[in-house]
PDB file of N, CA and C in Angstrom:
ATOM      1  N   UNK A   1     -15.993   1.897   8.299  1.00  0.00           N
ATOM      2  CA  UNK A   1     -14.886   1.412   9.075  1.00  0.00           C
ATOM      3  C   UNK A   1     -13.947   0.647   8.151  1.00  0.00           C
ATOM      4  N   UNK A   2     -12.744   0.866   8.225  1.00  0.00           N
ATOM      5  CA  UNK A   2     -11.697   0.194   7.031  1.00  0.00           C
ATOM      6  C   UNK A   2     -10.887  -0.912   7.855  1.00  0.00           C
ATOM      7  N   UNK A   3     -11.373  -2.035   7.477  1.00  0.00           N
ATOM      8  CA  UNK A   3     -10.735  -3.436   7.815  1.00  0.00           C
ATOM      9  C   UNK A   3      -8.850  -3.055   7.701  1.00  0.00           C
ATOM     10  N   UNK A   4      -8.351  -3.448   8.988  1.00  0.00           N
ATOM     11  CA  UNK A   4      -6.840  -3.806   8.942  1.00  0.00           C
ATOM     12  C   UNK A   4      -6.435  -4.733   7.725  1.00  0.00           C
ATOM     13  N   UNK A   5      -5.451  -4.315   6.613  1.00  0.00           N
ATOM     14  CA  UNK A   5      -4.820  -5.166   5.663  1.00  0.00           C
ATOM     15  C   UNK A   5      -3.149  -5.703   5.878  1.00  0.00           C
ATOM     16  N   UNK A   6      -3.096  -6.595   6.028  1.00  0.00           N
ATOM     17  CA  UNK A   6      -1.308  -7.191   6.440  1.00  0.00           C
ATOM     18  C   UNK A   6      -0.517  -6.514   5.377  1.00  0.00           C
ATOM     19  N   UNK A   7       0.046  -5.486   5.343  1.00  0.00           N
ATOM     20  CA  UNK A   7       1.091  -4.913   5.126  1.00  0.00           C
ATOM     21  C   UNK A   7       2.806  -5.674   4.233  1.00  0.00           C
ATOM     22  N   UNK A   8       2.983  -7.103   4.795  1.00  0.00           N
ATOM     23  CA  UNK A   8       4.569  -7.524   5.474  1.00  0.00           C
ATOM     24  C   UNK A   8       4.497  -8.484   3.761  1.00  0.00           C
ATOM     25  N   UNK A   9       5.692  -7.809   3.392  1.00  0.00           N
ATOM     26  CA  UNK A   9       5.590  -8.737   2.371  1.00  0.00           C
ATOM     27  C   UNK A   9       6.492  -9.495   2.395  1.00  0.00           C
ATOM     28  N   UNK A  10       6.504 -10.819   2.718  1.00  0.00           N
ATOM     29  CA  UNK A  10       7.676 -11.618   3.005  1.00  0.00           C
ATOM     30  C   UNK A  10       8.118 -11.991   1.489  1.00  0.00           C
ATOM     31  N   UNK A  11       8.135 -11.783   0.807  1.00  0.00           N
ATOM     32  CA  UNK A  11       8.362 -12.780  -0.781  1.00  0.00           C
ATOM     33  C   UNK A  11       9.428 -11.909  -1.181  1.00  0.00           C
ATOM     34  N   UNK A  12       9.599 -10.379  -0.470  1.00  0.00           N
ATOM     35  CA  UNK A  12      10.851  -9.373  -0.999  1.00  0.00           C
ATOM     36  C   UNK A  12      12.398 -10.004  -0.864  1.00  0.00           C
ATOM     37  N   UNK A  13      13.011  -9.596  -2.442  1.00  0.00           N
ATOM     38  CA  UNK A  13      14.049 -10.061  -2.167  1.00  0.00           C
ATOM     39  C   UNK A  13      15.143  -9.455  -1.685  1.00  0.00           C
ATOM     40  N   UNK A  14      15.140  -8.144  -1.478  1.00  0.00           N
ATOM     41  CA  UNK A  14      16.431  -7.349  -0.680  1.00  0.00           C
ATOM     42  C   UNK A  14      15.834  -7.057   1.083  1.00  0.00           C
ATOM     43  N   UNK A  15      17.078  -6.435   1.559  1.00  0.00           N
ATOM     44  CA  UNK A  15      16.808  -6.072   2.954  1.00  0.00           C
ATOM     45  C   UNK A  15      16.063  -4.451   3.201  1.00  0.00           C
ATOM     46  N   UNK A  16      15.514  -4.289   3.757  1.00  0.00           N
ATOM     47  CA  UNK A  16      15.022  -3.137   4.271  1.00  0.00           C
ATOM     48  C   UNK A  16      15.408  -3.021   5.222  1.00  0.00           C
ATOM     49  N   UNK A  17      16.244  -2.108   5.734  1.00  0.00           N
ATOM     50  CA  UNK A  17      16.361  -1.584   7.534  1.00  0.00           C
ATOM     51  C   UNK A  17      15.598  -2.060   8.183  1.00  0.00           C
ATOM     52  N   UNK A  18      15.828  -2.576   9.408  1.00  0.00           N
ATOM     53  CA  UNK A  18      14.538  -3.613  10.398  1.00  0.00           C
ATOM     54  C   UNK A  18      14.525  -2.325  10.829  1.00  0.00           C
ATOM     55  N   UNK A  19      14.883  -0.942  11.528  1.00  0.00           N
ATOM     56  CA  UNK A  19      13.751  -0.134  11.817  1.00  0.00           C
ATOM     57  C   UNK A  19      12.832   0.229  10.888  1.00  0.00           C
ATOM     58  N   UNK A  20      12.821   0.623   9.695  1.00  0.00           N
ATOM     59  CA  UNK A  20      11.817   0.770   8.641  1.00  0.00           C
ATOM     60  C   UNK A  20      11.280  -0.280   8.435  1.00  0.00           C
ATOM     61  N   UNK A  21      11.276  -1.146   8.583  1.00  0.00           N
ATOM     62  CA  UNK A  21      10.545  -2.443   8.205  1.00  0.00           C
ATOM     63  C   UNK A  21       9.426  -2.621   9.329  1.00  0.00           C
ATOM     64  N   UNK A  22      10.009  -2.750  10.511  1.00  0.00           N
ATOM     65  CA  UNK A  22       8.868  -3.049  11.500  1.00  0.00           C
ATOM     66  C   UNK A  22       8.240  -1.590  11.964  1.00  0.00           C
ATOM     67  N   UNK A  23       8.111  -0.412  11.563  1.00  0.00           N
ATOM     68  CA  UNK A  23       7.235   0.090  11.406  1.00  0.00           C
ATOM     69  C   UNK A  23       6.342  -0.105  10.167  1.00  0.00           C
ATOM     70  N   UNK A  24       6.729  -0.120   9.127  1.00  0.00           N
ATOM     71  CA  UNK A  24       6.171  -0.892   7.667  1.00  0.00           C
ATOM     72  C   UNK A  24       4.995  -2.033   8.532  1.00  0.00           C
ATOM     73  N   UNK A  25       5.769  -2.971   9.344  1.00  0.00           N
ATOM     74  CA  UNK A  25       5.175  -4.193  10.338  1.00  0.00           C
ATOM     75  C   UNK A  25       3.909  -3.929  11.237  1.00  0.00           C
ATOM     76  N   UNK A  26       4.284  -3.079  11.569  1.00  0.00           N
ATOM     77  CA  UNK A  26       3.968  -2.947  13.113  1.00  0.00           C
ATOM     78  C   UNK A  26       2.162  -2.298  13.144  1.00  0.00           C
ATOM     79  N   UNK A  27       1.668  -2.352  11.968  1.00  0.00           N
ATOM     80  CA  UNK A  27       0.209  -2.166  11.515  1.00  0.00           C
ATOM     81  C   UNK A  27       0.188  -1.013  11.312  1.00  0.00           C
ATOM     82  N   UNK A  28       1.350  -0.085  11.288  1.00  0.00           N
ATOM     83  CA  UNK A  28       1.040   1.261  10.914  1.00  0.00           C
ATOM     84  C   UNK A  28       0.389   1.814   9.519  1.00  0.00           C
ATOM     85  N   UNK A  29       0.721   0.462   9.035  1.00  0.00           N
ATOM     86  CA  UNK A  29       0.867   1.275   7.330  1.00  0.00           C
ATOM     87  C   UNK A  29      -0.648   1.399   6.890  1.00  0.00           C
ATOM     88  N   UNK A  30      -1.954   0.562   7.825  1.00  0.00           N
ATOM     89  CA  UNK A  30      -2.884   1.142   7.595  1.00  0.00           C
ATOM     90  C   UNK A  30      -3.225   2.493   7.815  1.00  0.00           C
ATOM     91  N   UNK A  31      -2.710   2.922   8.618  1.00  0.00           N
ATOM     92  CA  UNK A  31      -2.821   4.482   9.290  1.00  0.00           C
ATOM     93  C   UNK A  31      -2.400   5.377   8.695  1.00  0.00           C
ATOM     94  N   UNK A  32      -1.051   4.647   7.872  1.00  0.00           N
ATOM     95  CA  UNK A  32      -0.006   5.977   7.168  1.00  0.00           C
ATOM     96  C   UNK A  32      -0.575   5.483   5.728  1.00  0.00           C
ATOM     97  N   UNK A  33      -1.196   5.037   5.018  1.00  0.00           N
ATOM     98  CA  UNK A  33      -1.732   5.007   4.275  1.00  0.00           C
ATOM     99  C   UNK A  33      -3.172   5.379   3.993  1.00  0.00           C
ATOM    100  N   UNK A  34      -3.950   5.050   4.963  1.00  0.00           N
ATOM    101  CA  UNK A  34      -5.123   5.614   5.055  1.00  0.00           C
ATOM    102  C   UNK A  34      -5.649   5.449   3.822  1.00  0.00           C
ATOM    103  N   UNK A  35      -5.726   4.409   2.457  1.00  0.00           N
ATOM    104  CA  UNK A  35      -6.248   4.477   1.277  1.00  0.00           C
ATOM    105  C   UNK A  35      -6.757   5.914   0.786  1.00  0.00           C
ATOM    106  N   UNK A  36      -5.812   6.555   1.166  1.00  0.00           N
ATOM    107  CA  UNK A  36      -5.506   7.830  -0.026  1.00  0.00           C
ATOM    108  C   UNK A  36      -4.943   7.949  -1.089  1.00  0.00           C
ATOM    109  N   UNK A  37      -5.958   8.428  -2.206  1.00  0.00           N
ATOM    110  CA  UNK A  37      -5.697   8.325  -3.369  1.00  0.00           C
ATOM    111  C   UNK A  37      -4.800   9.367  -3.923  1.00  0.00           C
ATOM    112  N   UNK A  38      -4.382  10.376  -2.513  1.00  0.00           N
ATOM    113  CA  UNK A  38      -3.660  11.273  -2.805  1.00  0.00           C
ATOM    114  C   UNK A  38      -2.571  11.539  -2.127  1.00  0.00           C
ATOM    115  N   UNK A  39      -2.137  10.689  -1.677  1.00  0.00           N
ATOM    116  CA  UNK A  39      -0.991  10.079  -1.067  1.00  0.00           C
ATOM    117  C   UNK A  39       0.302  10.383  -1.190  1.00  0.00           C
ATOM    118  N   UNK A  40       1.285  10.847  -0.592  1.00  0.00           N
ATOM    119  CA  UNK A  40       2.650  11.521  -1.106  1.00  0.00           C
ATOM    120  C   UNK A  40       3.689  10.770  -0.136  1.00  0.00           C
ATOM    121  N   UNK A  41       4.664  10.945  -0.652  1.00  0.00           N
ATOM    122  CA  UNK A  41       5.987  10.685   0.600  1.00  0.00           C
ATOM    123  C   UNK A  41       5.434  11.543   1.601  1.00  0.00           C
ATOM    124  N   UNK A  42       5.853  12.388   1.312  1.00  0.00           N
ATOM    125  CA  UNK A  42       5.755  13.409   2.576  1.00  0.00           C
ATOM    126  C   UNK A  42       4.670  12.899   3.523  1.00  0.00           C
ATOM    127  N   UNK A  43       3.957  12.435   3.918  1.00  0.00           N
ATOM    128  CA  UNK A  43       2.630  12.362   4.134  1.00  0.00           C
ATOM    129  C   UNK A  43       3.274  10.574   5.186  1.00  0.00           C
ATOM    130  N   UNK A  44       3.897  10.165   4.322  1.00  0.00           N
ATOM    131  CA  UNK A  44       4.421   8.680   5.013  1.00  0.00           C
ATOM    132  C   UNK A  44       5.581   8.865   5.788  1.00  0.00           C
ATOM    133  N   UNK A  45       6.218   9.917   5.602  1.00  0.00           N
ATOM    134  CA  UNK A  45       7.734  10.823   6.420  1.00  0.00           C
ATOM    135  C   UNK A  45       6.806  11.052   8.012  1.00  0.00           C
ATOM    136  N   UNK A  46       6.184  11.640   7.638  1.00  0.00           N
ATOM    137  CA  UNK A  46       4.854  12.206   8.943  1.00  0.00           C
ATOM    138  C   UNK A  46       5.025  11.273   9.794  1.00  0.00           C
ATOM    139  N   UNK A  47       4.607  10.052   9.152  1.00  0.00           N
ATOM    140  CA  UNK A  47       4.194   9.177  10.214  1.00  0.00           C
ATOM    141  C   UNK A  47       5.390   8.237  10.845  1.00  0.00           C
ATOM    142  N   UNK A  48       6.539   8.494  10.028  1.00  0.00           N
ATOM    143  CA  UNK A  48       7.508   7.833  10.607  1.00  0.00           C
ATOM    144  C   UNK A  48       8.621   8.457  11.100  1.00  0.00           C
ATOM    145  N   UNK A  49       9.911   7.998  11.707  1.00  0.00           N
ATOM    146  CA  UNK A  49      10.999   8.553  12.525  1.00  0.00           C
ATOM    147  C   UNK A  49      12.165   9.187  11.857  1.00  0.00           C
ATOM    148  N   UNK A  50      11.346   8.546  10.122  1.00  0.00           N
ATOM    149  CA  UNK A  50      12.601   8.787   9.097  1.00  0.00           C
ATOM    150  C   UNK A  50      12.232  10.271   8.362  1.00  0.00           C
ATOM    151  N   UNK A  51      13.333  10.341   7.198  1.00  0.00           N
ATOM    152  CA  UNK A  51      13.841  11.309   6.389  1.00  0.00           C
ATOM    153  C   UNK A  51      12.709  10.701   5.125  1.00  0.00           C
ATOM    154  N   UNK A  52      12.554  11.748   4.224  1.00  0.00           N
ATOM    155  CA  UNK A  52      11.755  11.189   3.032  1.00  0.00           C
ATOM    156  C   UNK A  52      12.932  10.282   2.343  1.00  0.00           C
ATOM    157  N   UNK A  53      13.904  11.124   2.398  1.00  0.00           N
ATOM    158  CA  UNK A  53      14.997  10.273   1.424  1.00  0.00           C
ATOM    159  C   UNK A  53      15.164   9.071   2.008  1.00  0.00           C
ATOM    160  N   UNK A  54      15.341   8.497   3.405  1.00  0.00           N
ATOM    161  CA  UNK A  54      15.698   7.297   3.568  1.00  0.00           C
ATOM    162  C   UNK A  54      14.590   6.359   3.232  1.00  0.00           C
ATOM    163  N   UNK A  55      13.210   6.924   3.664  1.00  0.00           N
ATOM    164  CA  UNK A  55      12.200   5.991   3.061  1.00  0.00           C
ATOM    165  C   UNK A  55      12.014   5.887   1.766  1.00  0.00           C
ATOM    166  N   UNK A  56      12.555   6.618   0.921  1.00  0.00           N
ATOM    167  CA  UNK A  56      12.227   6.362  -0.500  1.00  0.00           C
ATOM    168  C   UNK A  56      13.353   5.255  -1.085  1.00  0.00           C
ATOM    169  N   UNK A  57      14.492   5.441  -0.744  1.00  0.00           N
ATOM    170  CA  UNK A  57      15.427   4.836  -0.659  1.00  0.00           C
ATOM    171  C   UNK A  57      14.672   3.540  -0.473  1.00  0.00           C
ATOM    172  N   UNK A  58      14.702   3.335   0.937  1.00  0.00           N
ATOM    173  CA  UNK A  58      14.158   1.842   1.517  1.00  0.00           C
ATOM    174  C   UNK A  58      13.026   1.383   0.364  1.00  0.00           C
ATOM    175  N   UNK A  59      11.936   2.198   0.493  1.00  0.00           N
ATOM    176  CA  UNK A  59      10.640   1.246  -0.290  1.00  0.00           C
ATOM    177  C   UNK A  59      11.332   1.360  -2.069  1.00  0.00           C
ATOM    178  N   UNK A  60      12.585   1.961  -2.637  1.00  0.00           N
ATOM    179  CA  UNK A  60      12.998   2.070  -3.865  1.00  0.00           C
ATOM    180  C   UNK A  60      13.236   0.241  -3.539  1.00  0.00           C
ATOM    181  N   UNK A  61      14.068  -0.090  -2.535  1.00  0.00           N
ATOM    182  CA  UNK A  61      15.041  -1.174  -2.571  1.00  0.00           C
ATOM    183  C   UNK A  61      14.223  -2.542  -2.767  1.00  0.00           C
ATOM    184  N   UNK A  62      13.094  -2.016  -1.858  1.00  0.00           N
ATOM    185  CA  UNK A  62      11.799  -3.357  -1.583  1.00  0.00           C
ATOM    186  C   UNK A  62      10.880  -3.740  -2.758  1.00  0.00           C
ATOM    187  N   UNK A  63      10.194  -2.503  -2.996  1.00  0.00           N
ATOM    188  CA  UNK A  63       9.439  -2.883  -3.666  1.00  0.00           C
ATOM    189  C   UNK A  63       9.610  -2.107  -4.693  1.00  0.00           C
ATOM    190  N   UNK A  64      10.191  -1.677  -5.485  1.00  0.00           N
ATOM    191  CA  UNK A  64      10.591  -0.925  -6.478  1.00  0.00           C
ATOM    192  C   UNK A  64       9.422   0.666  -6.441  1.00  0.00           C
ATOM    193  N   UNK A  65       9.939   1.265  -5.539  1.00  0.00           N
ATOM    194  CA  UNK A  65       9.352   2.241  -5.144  1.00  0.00           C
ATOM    195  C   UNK A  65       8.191   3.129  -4.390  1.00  0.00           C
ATOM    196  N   UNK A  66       8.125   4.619  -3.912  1.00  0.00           N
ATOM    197  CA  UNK A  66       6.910   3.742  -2.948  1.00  0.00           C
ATOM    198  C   UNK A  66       5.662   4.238  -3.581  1.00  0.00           C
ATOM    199  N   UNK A  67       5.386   4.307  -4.785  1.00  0.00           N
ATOM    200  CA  UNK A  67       3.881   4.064  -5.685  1.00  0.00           C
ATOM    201  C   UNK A  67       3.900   2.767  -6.009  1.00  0.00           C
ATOM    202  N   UNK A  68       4.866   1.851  -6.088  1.00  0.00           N
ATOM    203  CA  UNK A  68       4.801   0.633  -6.180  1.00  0.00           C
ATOM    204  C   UNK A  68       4.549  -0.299  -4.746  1.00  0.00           C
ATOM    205  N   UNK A  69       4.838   0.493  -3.822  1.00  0.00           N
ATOM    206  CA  UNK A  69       4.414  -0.097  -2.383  1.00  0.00           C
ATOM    207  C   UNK A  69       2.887   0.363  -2.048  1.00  0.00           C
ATOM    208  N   UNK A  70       2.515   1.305  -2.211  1.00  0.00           N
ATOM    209  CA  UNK A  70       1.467   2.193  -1.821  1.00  0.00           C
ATOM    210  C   UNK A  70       0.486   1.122  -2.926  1.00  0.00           C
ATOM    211  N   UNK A  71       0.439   1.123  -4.116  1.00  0.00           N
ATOM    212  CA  UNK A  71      -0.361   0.421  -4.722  1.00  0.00           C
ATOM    213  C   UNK A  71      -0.408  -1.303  -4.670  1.00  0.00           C
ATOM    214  N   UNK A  72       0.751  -1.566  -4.354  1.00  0.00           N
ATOM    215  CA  UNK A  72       0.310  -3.201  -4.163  1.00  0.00           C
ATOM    216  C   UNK A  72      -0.174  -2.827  -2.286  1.00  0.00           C
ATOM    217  N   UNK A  73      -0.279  -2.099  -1.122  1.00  0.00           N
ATOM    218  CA  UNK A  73      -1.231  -2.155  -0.336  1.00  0.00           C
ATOM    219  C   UNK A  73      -2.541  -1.997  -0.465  1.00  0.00           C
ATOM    220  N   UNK A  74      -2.974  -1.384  -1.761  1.00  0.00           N
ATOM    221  CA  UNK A  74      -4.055  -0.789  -2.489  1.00  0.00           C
ATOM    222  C   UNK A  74      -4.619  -2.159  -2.759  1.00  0.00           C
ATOM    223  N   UNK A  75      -3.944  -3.078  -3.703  1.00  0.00           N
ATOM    224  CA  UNK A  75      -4.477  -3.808  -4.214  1.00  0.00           C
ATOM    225  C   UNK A  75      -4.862  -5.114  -3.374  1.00  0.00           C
ATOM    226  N   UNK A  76      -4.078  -4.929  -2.428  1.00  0.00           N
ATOM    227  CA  UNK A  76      -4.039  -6.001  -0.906  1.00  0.00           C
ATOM    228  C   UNK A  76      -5.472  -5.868  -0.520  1.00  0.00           C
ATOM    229  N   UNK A  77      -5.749  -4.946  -0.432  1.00  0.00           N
ATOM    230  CA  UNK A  77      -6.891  -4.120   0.600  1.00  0.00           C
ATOM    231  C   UNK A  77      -8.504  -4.241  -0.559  1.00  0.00           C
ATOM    232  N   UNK A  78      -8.352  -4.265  -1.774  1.00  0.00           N
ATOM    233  CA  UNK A  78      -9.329  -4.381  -2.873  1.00  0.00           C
ATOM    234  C   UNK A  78      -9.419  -6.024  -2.256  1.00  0.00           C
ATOM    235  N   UNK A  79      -8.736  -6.948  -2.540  1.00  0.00           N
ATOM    236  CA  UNK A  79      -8.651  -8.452  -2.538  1.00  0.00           C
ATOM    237  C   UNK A  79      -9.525  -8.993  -1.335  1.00  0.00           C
ATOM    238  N   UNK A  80      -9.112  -7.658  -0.137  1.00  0.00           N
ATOM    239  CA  UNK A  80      -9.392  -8.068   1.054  1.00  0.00           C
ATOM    240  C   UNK A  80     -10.812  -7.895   1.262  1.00  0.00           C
ATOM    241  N   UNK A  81     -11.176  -6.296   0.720  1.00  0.00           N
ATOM    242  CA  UNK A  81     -12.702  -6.199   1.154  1.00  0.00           C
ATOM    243  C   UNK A  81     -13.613  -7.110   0.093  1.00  0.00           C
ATOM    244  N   UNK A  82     -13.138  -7.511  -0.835  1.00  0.00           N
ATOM    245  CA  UNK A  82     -13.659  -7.913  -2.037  1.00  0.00           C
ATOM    246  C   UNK A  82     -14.071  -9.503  -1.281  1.00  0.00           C
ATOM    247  N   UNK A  83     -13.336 -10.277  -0.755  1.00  0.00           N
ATOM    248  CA  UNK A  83     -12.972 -10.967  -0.155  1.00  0.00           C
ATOM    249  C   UNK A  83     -14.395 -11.097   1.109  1.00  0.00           C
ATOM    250  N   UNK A  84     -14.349 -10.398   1.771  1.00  0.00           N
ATOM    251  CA  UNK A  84     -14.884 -10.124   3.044  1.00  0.00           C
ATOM    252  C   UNK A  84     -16.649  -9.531   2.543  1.00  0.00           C
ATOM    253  N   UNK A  85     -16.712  -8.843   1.460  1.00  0.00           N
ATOM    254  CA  UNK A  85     -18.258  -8.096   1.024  1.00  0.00           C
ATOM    255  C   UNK A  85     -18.147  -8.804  -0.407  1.00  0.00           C
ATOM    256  N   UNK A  86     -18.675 -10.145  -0.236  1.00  0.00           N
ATOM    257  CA  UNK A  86     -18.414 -10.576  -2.124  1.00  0.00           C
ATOM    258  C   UNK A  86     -19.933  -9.831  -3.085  1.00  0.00           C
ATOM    259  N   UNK A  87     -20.662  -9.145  -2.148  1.00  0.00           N
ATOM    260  CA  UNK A  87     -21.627  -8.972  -3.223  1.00  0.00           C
ATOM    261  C   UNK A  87     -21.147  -7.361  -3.291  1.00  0.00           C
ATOM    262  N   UNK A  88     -20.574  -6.791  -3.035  1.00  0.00           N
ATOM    263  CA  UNK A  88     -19.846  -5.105  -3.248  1.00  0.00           C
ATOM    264  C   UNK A  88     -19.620  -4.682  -4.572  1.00  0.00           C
ATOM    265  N   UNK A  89     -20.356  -4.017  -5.254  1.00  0.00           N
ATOM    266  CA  UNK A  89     -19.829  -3.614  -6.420  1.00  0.00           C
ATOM    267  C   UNK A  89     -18.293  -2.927  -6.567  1.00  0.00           C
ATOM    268  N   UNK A  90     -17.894  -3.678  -7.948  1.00  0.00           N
ATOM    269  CA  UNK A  90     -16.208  -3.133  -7.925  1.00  0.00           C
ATOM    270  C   UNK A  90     -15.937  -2.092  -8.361  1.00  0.00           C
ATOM    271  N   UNK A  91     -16.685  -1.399  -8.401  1.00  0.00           N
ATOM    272  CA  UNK A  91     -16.665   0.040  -8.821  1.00  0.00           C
ATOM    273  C   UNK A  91     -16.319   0.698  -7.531  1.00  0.00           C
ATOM    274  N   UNK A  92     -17.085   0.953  -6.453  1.00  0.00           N
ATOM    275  CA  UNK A  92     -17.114   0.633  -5.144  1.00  0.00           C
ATOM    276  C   UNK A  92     -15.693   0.868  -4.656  1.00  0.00           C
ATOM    277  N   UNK A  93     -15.610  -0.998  -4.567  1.00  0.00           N
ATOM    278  CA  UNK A  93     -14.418  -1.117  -4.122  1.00  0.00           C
ATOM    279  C   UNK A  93     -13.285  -0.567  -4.446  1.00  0.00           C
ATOM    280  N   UNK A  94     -12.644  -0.312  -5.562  1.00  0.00           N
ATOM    281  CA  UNK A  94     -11.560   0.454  -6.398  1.00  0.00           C
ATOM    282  C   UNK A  94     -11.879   1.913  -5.523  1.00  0.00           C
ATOM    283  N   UNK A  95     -12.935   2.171  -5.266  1.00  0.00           N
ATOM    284  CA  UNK A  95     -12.717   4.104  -4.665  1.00  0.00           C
ATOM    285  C   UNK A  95     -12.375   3.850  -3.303  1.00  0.00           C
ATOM    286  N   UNK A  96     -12.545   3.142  -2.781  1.00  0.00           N
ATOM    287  CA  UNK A  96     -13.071   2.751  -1.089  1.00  0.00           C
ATOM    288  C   UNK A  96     -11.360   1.835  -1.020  1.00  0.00           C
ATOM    289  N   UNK A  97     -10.920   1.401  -2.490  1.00  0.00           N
ATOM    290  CA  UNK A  97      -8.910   1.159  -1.903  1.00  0.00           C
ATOM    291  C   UNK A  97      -8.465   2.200  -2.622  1.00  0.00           C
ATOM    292  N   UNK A  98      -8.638   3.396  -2.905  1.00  0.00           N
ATOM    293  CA  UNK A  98      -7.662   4.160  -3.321  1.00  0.00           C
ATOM    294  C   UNK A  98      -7.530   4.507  -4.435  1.00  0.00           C
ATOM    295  N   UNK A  99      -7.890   4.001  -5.544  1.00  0.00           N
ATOM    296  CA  UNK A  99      -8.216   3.765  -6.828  1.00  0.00           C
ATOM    297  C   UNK A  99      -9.095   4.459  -7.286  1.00  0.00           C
ATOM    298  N   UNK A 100      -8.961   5.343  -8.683  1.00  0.00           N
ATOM    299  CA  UNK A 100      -9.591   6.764  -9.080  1.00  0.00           C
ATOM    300  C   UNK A 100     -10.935   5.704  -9.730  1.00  0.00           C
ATOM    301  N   UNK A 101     -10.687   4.327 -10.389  1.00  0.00           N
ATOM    302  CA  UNK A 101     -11.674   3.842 -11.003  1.00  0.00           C
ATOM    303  C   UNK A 101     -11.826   2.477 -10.879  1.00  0.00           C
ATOM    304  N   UNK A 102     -12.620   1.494 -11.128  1.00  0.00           N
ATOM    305  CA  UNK A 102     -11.987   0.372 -11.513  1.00  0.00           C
ATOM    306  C   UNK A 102     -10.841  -0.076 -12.390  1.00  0.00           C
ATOM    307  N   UNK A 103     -10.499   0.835 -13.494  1.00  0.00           N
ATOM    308  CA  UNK A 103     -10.088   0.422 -14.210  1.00  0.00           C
ATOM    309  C   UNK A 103      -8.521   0.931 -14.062  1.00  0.00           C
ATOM    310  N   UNK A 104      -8.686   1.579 -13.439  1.00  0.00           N
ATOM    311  CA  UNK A 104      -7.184   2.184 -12.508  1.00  0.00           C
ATOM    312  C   UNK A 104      -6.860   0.810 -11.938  1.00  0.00           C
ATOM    313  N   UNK A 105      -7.909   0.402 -11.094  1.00  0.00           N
ATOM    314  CA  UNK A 105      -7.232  -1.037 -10.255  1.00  0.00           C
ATOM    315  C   UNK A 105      -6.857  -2.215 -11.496  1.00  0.00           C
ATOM    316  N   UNK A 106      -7.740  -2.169 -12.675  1.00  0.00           N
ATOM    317  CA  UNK A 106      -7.065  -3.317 -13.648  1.00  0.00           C
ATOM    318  C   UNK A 106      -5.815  -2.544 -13.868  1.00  0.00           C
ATOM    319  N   UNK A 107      -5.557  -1.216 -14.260  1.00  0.00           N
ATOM    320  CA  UNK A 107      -4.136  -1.089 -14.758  1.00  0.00           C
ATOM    321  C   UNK A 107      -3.214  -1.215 -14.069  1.00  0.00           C
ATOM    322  N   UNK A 108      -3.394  -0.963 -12.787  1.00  0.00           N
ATOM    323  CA  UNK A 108      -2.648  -1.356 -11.531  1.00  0.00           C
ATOM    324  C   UNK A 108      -1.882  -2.747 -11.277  1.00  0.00           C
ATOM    325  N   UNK A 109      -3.188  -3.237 -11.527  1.00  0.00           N
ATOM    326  CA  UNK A 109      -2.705  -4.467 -11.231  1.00  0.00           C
ATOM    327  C   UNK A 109      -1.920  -5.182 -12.522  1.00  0.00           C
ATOM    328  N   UNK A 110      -2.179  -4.932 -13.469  1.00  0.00           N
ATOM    329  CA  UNK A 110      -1.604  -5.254 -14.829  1.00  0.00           C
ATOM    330  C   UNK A 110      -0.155  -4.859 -14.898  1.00  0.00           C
ATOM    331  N   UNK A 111      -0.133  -3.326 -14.227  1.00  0.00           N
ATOM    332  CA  UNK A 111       1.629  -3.076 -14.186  1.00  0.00           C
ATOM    333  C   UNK A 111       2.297  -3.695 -13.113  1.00  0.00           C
ATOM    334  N   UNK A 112       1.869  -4.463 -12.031  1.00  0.00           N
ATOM    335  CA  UNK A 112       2.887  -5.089 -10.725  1.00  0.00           C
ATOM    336  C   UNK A 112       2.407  -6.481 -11.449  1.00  0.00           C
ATOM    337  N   UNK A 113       1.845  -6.302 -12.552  1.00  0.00           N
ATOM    338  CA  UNK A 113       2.120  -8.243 -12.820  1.00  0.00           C
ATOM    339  C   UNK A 113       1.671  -9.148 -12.045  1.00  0.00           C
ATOM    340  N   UNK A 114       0.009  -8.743 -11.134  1.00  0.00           N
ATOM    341  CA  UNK A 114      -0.884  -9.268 -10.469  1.00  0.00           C
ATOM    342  C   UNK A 114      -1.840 -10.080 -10.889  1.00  0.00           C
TER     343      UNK A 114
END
């Protein structure tokens, strides 16, 4: 069973469309993310009302793109179960958020400057 992860990143400094945003909000993004490691726009278009282009657009504006959104939810969600199962091996955890290895999640996190 995959624990709900808060999504909302208030610390962003541009605007996102409040309709794209509060679906972003609205707890979907566990669903449209589904910690797939194989994860595409297309796949996040699905789940929403928009165009790929406008969402790429949008998550370009927010979070500097959406492998850069998709992976800091990744890394949200590592923190979280890590958090919640402290004896979980992190090997584990890194497959179970999305992450091909652990060491995917250190590089990960090393490139958003985590």
């Amino acid at each position: 069973m995959k624990e709900n992860v808060n999504c909302d990143d208030s610390t962003a400094q541009t605007s996102i469309p409040k309709s794209i945003n509060s679906t972003l909000k609205d707890g979907h993004c566990d669903k449209i993310i589904a910690l797939n490691p194989n994860l595409k726009l297309s796949d996040l278009a699905e789940h929403c009302t928009f165009g790929q282009t406008y969402i790429s657009l949008a998550l370009k504006e927010r979070y500097g793109g959406f492998y850069n959104y998709v992976n800091k939810l990744r890394l949200n969600y590592f923190e979280e179960y890590k958090r919640l199962h402290p004896t979980a091996i992190l090997d584990d955890i890194a497959e179970r958020s999305g992450f091909s290895s652990r060491q995917s999640y250190y590089n990960v996190k090393k490139r958003l400057g985590l």
